[in-house]
N, C-alpha and C. Protein backbone atom coordinates (compact mmCIF):
# COMPACT_ATOMS: atom_id res chain seq x y z
N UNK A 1 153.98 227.09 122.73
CA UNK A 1 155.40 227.04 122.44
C UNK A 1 155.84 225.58 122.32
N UNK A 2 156.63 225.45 121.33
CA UNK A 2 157.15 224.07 120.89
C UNK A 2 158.54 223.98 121.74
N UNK A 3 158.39 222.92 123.04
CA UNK A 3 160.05 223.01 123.53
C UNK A 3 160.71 221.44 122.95
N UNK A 4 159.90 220.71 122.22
CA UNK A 4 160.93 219.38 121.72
C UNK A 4 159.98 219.13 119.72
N UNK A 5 160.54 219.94 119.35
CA UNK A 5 160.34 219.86 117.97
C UNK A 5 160.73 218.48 117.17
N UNK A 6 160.10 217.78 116.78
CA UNK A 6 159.96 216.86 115.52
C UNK A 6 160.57 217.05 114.26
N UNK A 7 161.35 217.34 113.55
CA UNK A 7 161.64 217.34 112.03
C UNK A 7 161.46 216.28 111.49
N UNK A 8 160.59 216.49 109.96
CA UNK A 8 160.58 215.35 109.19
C UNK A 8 161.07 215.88 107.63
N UNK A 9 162.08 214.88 107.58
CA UNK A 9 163.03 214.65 105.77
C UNK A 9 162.57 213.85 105.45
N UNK A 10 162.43 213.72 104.10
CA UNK A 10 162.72 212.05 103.08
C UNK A 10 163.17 212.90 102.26
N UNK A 11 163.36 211.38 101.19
CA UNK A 11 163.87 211.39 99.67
C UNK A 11 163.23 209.92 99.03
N UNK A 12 163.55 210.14 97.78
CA UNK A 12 162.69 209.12 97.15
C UNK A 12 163.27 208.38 96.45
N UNK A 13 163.41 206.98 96.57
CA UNK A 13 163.45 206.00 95.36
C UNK A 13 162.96 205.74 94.53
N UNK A 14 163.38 205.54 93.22
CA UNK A 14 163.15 204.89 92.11
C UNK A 14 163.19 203.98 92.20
N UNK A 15 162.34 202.82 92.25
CA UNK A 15 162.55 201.48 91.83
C UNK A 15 162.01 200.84 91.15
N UNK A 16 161.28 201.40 90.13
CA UNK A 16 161.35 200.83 88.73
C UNK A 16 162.36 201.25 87.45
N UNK A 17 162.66 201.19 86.76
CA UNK A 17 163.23 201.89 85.69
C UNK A 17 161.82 202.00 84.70
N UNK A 18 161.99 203.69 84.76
CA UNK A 18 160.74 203.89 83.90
C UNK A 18 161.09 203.71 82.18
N UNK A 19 162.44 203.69 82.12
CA UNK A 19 163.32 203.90 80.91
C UNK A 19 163.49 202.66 79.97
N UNK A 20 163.26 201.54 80.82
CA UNK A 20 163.83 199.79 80.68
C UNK A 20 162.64 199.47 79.86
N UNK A 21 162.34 198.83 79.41
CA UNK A 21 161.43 197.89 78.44
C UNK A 21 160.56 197.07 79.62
N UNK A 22 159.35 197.21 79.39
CA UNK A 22 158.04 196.48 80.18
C UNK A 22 158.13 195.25 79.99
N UNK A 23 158.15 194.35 81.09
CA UNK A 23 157.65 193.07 81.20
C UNK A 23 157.15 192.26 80.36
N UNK A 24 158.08 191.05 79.74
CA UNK A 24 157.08 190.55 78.62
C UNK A 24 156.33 189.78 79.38
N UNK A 25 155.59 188.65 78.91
CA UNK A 25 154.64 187.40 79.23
C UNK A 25 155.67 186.36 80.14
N UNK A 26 156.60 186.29 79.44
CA UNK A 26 157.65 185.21 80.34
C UNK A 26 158.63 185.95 81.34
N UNK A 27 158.37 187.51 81.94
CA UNK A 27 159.03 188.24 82.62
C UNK A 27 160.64 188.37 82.29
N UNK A 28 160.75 188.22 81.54
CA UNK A 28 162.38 188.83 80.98
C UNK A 28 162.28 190.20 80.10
N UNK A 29 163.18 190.70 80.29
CA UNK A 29 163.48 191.91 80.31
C UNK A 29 164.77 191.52 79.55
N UNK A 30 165.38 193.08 78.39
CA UNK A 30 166.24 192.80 77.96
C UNK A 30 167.30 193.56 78.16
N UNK A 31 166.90 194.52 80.02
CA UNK A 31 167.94 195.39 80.51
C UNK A 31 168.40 194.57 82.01
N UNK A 32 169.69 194.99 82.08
CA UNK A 32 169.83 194.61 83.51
C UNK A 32 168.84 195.13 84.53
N UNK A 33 168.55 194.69 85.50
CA UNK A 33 167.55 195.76 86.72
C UNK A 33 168.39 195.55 88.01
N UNK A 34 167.82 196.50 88.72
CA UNK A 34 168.89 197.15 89.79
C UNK A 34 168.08 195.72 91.09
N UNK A 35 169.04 195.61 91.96
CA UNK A 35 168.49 194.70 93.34
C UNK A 35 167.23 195.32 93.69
N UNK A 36 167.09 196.67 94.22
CA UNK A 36 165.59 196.71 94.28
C UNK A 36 164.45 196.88 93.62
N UNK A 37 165.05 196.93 92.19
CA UNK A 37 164.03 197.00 91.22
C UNK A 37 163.88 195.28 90.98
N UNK A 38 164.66 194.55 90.87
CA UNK A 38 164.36 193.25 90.80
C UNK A 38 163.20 193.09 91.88
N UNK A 39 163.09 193.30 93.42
CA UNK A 39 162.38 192.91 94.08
C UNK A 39 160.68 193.23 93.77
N UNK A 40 160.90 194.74 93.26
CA UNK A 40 159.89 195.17 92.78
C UNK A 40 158.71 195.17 91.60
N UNK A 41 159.71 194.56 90.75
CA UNK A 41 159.69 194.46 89.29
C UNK A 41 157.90 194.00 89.24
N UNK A 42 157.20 193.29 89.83
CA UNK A 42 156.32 192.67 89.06
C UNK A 42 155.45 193.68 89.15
N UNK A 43 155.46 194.86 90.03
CA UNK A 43 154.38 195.85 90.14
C UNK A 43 153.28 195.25 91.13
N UNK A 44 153.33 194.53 91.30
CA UNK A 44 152.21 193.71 92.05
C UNK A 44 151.71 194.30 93.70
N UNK A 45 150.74 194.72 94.10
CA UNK A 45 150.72 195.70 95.71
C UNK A 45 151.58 195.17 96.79
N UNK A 46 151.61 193.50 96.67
CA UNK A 46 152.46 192.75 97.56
C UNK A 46 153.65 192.63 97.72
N UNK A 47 154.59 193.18 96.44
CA UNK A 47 155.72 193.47 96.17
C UNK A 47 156.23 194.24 97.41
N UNK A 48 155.59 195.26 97.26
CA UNK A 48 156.27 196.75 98.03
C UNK A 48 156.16 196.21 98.98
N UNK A 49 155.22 195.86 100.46
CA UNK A 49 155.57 195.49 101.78
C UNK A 49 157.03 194.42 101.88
N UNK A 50 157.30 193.32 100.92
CA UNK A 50 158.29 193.09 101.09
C UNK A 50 159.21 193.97 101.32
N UNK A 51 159.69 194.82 99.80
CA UNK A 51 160.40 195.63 99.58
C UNK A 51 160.74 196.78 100.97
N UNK A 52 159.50 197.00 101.26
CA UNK A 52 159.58 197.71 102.43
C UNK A 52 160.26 197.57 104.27
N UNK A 53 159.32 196.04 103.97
CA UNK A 53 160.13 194.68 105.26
C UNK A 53 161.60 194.98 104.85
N UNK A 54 162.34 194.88 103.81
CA UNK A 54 163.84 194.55 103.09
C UNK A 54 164.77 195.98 103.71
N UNK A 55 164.13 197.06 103.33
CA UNK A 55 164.77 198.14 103.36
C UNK A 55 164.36 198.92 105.01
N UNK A 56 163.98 198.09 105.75
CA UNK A 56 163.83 198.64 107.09
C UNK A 56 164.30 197.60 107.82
N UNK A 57 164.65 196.39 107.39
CA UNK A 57 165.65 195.26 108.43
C UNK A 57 167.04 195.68 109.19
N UNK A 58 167.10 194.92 109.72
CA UNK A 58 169.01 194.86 110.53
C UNK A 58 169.98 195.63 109.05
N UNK A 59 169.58 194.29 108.19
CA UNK A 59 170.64 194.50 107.02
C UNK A 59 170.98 195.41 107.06
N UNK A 60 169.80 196.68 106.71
CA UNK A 60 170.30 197.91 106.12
C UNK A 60 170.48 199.34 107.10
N UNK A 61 169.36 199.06 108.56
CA UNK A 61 169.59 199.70 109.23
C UNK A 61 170.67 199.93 110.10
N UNK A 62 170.92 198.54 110.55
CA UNK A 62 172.21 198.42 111.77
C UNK A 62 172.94 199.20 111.45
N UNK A 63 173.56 199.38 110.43
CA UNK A 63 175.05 200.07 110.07
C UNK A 63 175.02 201.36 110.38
N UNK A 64 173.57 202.16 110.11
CA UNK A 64 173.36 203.91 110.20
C UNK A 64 173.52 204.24 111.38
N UNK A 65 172.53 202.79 112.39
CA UNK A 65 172.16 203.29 113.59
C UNK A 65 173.19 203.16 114.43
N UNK A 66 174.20 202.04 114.17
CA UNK A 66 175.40 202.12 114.66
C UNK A 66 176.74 203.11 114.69
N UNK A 67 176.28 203.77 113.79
CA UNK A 67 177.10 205.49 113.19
C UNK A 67 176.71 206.49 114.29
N UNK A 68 175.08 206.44 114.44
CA UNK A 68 174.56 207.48 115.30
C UNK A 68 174.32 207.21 116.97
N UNK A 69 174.93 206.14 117.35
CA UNK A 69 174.67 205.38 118.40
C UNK A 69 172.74 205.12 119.15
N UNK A 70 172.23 204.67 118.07
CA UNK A 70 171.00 204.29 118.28
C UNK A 70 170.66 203.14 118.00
N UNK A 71 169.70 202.59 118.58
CA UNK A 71 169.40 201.39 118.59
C UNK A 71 168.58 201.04 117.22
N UNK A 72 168.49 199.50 116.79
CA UNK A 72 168.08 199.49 115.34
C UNK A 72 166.32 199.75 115.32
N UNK A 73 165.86 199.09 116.68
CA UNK A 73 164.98 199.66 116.88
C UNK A 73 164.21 200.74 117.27
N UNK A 74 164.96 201.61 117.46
CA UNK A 74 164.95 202.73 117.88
C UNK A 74 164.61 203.60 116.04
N UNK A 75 165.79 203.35 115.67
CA UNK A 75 165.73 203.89 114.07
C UNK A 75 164.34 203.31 113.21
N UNK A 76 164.58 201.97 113.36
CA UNK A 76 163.13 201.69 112.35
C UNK A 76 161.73 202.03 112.56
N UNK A 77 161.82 202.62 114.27
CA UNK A 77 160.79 203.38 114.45
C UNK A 77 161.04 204.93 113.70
N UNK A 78 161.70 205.57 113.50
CA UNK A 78 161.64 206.99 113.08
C UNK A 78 161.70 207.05 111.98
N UNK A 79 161.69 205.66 110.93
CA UNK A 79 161.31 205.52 109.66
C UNK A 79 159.88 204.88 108.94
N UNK A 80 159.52 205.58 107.96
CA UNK A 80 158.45 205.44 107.23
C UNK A 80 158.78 205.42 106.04
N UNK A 81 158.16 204.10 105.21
CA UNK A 81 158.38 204.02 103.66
C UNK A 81 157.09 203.64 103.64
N UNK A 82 156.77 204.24 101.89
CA UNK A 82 155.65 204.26 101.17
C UNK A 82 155.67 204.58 99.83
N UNK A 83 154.71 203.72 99.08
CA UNK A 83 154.75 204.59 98.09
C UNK A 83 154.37 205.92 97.54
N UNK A 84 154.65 206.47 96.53
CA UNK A 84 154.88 208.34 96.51
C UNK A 84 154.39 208.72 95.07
N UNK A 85 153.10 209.69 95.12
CA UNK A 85 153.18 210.03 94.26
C UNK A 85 151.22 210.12 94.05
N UNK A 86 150.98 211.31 93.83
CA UNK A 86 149.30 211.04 94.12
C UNK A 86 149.14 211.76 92.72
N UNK A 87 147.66 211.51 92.01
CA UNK A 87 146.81 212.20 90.72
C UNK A 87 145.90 212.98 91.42
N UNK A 88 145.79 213.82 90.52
CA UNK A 88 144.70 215.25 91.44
C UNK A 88 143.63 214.55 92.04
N UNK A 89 143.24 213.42 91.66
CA UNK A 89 142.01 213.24 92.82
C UNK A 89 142.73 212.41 93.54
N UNK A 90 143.62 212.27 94.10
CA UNK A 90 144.22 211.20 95.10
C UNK A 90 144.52 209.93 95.36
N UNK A 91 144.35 209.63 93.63
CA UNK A 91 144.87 208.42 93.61
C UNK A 91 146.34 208.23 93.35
N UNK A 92 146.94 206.65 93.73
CA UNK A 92 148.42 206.46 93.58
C UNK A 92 148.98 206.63 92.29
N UNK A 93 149.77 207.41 91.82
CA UNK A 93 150.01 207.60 90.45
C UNK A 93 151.92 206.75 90.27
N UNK A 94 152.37 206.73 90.84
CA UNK A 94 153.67 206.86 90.68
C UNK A 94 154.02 205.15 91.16
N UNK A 95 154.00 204.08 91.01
CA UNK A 95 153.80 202.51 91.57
C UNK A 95 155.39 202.11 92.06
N UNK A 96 156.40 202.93 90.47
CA UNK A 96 158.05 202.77 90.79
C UNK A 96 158.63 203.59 92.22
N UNK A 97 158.20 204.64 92.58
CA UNK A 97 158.88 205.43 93.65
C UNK A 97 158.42 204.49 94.58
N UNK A 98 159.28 204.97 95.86
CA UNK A 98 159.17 204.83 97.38
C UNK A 98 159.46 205.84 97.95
N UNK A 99 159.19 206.63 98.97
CA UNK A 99 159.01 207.52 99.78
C UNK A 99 159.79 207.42 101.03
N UNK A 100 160.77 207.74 101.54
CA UNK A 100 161.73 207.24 102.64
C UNK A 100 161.18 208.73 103.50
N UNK A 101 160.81 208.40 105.05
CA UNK A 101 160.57 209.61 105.63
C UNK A 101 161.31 209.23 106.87
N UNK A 102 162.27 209.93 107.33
CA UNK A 102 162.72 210.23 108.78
C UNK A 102 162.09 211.10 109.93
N UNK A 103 161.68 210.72 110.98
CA UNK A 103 161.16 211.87 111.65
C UNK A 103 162.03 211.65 112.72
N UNK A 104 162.87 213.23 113.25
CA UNK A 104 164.10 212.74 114.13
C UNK A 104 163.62 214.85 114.95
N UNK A 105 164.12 214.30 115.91
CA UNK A 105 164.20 215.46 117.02
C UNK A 105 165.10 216.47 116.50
N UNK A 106 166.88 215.71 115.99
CA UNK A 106 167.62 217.14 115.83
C UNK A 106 167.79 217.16 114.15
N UNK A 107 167.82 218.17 113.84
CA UNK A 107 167.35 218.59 112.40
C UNK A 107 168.45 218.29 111.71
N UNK A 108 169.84 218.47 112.13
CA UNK A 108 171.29 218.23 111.35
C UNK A 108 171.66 216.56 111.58
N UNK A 109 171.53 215.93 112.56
CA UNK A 109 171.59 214.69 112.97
C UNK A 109 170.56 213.89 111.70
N UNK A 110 169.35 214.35 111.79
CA UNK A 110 168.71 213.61 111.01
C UNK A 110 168.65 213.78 109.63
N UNK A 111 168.95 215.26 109.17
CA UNK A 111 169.48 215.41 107.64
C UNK A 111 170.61 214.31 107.19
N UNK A 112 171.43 214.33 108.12
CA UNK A 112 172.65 213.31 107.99
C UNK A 112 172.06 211.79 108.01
N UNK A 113 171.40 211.23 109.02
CA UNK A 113 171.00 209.50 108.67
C UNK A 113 170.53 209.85 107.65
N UNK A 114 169.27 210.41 107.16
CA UNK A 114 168.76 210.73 105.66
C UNK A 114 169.78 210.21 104.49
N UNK A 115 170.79 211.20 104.51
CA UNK A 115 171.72 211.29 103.50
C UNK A 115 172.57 209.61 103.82
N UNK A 116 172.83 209.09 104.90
CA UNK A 116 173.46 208.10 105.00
C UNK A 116 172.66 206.54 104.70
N UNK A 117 171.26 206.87 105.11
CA UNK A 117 170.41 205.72 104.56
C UNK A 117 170.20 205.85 102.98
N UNK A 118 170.39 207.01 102.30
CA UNK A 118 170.20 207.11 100.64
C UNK A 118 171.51 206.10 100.11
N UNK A 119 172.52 206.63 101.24
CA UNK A 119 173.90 206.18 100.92
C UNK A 119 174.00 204.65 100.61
N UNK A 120 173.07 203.95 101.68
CA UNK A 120 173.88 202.67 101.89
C UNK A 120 172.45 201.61 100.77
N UNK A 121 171.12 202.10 100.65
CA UNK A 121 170.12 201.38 99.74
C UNK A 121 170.81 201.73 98.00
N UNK A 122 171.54 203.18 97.66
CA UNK A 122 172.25 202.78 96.44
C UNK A 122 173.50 202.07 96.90
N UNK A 123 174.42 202.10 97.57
CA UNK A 123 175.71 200.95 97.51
C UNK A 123 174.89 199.84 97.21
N UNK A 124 173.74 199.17 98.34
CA UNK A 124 173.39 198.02 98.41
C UNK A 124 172.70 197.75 96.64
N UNK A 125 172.24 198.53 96.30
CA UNK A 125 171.14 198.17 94.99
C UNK A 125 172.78 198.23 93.62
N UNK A 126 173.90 199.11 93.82
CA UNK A 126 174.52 198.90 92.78
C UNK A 126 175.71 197.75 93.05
N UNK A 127 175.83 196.81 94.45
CA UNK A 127 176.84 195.73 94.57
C UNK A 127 175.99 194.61 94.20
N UNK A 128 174.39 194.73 94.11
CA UNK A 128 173.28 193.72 93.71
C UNK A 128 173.67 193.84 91.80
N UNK A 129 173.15 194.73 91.60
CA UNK A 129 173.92 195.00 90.03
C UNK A 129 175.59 194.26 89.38
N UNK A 130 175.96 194.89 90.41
CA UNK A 130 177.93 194.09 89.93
C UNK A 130 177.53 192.90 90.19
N UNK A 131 177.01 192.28 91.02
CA UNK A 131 177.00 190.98 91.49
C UNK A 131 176.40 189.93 90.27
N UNK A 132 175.21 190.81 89.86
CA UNK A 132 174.53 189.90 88.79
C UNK A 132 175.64 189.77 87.36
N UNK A 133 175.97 190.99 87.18
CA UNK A 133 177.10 191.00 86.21
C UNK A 133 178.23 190.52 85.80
N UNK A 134 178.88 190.40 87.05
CA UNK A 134 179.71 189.28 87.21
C UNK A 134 179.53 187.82 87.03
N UNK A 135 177.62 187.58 87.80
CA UNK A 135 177.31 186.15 87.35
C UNK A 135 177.38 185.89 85.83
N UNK A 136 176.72 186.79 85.67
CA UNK A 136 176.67 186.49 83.86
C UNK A 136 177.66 186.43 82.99
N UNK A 137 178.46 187.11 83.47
CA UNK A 137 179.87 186.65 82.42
C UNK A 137 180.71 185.71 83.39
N UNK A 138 180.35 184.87 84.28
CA UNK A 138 180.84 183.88 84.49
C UNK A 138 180.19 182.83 83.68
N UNK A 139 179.14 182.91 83.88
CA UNK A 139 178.22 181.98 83.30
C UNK A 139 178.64 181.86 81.87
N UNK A 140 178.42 182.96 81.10
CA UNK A 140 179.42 183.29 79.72
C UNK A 140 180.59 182.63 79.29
N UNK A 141 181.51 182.83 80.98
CA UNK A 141 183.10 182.15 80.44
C UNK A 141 182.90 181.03 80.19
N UNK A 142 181.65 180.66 81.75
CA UNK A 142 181.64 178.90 81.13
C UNK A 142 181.50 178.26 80.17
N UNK A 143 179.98 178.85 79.27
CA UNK A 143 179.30 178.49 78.12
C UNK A 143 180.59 178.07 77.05
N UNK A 144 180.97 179.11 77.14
CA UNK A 144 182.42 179.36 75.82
C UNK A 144 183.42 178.14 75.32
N UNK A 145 183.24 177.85 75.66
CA UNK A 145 184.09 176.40 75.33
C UNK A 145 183.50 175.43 74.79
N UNK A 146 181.96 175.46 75.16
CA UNK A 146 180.75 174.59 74.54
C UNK A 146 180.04 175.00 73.69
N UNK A 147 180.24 176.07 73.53
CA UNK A 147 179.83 177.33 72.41
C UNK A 147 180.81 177.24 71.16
N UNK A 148 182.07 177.16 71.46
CA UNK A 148 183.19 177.15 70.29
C UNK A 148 183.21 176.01 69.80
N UNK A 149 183.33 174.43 70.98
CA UNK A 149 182.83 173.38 70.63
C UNK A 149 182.09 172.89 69.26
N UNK A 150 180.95 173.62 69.10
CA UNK A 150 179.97 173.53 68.62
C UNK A 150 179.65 174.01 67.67
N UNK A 151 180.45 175.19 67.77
CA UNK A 151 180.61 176.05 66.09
C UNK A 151 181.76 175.08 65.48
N UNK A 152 182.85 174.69 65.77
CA UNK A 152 183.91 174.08 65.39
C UNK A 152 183.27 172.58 64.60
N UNK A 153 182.34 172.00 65.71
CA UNK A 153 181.72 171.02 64.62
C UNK A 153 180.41 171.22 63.46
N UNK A 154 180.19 172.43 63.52
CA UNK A 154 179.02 172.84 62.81
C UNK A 154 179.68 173.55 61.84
N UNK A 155 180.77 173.64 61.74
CA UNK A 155 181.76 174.10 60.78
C UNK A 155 182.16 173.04 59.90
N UNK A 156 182.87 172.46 60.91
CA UNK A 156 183.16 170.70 60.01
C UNK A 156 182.13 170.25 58.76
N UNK A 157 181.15 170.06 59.92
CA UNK A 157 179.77 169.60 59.15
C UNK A 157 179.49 170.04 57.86
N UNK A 158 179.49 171.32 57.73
CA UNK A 158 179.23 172.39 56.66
C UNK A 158 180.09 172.38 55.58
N UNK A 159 181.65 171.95 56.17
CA UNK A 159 182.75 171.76 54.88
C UNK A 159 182.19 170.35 54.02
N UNK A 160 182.50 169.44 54.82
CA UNK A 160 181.78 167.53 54.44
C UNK A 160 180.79 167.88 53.59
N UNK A 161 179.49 168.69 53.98
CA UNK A 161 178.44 169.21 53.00
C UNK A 161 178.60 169.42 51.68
N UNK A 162 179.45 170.50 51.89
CA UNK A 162 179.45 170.83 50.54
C UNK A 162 180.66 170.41 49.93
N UNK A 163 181.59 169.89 50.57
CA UNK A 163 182.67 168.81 49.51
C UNK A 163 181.92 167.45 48.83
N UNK A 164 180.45 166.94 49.31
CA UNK A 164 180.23 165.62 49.10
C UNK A 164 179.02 166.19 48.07
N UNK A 165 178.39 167.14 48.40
CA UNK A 165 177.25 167.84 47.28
C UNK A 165 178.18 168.94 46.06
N UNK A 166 179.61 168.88 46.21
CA UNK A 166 180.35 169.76 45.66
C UNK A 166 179.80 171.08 45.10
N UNK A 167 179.60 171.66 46.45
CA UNK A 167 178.84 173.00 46.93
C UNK A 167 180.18 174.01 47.55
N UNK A 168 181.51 173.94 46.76
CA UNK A 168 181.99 175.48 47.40
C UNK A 168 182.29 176.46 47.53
N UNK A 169 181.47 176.66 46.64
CA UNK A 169 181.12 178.39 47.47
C UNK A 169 179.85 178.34 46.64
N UNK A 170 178.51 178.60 47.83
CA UNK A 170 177.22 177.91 47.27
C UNK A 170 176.62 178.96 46.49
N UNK A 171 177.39 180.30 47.18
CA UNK A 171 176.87 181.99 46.39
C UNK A 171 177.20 181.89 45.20
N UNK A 172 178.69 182.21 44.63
CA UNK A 172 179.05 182.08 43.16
C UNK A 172 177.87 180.67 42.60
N UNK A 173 177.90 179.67 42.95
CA UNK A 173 177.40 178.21 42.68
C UNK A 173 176.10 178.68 42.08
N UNK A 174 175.47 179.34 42.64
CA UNK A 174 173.99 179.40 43.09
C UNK A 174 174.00 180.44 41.39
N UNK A 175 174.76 181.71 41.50
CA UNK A 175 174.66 182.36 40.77
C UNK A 175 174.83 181.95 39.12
N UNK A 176 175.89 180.79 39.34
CA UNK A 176 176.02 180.36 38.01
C UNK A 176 175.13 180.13 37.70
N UNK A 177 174.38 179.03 38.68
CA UNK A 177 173.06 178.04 38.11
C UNK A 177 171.80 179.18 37.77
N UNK A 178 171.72 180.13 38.04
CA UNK A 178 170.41 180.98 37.72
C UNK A 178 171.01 181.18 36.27
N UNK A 179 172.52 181.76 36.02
CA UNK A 179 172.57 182.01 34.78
C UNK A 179 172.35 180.70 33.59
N UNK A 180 172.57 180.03 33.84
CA UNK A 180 172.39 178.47 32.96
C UNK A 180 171.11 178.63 32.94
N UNK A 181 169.61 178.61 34.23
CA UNK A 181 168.73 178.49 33.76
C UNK A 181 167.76 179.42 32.91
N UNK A 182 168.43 180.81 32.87
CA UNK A 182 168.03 181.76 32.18
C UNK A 182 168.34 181.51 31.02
N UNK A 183 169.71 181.31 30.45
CA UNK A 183 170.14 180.47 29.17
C UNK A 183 169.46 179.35 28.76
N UNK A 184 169.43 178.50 29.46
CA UNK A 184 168.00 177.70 29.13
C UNK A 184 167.05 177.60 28.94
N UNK A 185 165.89 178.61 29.48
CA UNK A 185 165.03 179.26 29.50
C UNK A 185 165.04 180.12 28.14
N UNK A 186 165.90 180.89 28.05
CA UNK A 186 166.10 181.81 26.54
C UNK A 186 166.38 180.21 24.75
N UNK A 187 167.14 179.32 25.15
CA UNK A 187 167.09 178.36 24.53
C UNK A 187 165.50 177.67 23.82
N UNK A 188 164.80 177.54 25.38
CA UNK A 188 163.34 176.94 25.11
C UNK A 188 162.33 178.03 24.69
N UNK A 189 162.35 179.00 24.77
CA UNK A 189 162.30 180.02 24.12
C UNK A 189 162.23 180.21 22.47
N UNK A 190 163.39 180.26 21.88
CA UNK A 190 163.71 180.00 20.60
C UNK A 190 163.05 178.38 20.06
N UNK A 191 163.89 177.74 20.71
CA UNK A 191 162.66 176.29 20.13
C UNK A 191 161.74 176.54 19.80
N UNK A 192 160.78 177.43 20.59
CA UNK A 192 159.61 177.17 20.58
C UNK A 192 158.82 178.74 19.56
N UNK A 193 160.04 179.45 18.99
CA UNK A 193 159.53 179.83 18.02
C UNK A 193 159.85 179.73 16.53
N UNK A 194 160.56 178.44 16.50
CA UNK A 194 160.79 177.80 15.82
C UNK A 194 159.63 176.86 15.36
């Protein structure tokens, strides 16, 4: 007879985007990636123990365990991450997932941290997202002025061009001159059956 039963939950992360465009040579990517897919991104085996160290710290635990009045160490013991995902002969198939496992005494208590640790690794992975987003169109606002700058004199430039080569408008220009040399061409032509 079982008088202090064990329950074990998980759920699983994604942290690759299987959807995003693969890694070039110079590691840029031409999608945003999420905070823990950034950590993850290179695929590399050494990746994940970080990743793993990351998502079982103070950072992310304190807050749950402080909900359930448990200690942080207390919690990071009743958690297990791994990666997830086996091929019929038992090898690792799946490199993007992670495997979050709780093993907790009361079955509703621990369904709930479950659901509250899913809670707080997406807040944390989509305020990593806004965060980068925001950088970038800051970075953007900045550029912009040195960007307009620059068209404004590369504009200039381009008028001077073609007022001093009296080039304006180089399309019509261009088009005349093919017709002249076809006329010319049809000219030397006749000469020459003459």
């Amino acid at each position: 007879r079982i008088y202090r039963p064990i329950y074990r939950g998980s759920f699983t992360l994604l942290i690759i985007d299987p959807m995003s465009p693969k890694e070039s040579k110079n590691n840029l990517t031409t999608e945003p990636s999420t905070f823990i897919e950034d950590i993850a991104i290179s695929s590399n085996k050494y990746e994940i123990p970080t990743l793993v160290t990351l998502l079982k710290s103070p950072l992310f635990l304190n807050p749950v365990a402080k909900k359930y009045n448990l200690s942080y160490g207390g919690l990071s013991k009743k958690i297990l991450l791994n990666q997830f995902g086996e091929n019929v002969d038992g090898s690792i198939n799946a490199d993007g997932i992670l495997n979050v496992e709780l093993y907790y005494h009361n079955k509703k208590v621990g369904l709930s941290i479950l659901e509250d640790l899913a809670k707080t690794y997406l807040e944390a992975s989509l305020n990593r997202q806004q965060q980068r987003l925001k950088d970038g169109l800051n970075f953007l606002n900045d550029q912009a002025p040195e960007i307009i700058s620059k068209t404004n004199m590369l504009e200039t430039k381009l008028v001077e061009f073609r007022e001093n080569n009296k080039l304006i408008e180089p399309a019509l220009e261009g088009g005349s001159l093919k017709e002249q040399q076809v006329e010319i061409d049809s000219q030397i032509i006749e000469i020459k059956k003459e």
